[in-house]
N, C-alpha and C. Protein backbone atom coordinates (compact mmCIF):
# COMPACT_ATOMS: atom_id res chain seq x y z
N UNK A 1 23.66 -86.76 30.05
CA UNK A 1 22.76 -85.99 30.92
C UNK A 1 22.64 -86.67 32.28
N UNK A 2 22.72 -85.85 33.43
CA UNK A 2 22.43 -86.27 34.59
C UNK A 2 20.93 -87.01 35.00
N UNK A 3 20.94 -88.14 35.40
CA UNK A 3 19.49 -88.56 35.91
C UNK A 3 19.20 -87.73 37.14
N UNK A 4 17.56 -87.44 37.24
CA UNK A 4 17.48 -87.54 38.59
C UNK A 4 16.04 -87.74 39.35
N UNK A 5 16.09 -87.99 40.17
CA UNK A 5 14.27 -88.73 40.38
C UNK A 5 13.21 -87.51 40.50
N UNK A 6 13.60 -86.48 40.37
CA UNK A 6 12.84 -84.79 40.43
C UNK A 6 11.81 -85.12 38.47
N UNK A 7 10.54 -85.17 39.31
CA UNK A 7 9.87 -85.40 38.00
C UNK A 7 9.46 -84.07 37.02
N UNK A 8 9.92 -83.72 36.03
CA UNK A 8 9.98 -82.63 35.37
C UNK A 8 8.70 -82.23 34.94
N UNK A 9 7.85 -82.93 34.63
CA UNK A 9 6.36 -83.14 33.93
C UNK A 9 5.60 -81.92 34.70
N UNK A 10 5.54 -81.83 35.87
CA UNK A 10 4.55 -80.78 36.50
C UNK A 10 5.22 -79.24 36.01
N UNK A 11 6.80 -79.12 35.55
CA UNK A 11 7.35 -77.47 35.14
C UNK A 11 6.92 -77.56 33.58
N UNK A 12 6.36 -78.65 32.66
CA UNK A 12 5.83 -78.60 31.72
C UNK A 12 4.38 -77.63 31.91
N UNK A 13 4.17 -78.53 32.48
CA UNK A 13 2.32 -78.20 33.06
C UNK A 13 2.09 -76.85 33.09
N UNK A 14 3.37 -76.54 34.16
CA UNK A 14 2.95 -74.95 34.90
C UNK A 14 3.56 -73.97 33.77
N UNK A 15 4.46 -74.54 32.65
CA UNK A 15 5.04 -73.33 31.51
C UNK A 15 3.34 -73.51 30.51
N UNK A 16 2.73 -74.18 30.97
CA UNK A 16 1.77 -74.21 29.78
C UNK A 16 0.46 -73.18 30.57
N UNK A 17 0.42 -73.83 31.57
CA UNK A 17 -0.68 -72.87 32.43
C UNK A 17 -0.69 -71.62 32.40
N UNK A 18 1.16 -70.95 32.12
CA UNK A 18 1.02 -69.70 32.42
C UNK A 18 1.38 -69.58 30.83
N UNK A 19 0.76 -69.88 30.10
CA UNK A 19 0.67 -69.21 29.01
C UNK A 19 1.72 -69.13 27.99
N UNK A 20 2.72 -70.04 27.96
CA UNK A 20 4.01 -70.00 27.68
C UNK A 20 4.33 -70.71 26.31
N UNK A 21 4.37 -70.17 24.82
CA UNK A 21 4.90 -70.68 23.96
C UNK A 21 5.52 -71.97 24.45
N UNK A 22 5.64 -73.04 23.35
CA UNK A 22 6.70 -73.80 23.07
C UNK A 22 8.31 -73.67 23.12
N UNK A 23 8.32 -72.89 22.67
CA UNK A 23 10.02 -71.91 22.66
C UNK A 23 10.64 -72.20 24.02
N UNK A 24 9.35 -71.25 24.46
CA UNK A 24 9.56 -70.50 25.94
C UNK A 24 9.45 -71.69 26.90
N UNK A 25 8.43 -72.64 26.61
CA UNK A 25 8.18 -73.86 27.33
C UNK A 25 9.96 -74.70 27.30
N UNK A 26 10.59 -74.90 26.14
CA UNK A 26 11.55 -75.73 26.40
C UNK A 26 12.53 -75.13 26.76
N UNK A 27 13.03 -73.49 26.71
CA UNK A 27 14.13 -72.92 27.51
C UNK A 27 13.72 -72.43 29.07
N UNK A 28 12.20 -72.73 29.72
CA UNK A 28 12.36 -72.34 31.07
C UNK A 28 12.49 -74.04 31.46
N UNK A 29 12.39 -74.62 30.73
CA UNK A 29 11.97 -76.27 31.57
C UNK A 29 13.89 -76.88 31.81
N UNK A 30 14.56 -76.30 30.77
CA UNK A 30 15.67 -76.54 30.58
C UNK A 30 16.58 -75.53 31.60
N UNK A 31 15.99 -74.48 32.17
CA UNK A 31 16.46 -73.21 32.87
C UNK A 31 16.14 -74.10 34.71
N UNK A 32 15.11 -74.77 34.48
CA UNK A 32 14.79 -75.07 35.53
C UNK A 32 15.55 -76.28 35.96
N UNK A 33 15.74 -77.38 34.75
CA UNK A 33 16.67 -78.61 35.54
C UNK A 33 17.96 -77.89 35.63
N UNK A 34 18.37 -77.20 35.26
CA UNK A 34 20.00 -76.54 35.73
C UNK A 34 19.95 -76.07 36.64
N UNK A 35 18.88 -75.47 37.40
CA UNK A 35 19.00 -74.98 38.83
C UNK A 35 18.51 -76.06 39.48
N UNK A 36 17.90 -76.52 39.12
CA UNK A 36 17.59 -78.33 40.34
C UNK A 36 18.75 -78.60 40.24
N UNK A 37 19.69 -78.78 39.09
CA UNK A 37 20.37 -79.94 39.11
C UNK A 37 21.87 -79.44 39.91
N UNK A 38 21.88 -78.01 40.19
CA UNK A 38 22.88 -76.86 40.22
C UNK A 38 22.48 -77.42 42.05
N UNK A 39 21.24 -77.20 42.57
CA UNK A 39 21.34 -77.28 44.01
C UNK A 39 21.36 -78.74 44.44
N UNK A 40 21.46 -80.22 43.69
CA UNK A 40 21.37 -81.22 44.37
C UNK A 40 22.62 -81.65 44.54
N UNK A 41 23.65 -81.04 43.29
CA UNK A 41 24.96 -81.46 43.31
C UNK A 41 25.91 -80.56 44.01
């Protein structure tokens, strides 16, 4: 897995704020480092 200093913890936060299963919590958090990781590289 790629490192990168983009702290993931706050797209936890905000999948929980908006109401977001577990499920749903680990395929948008996982949806989300692929597009971070898609625009740094």
């Amino acid at each position: 897995m790629i490192k990168s200093d983009y702290d993931y913890s706050n797209l936890v936060e905000i999948a929980y704020l908006d109401g977001s299963d577990y499920e749903d919590l680990l395929l948008n958090n996982e949806t989300a480092k692929g597009i971070i990781l898609e625009k740094e590289f």
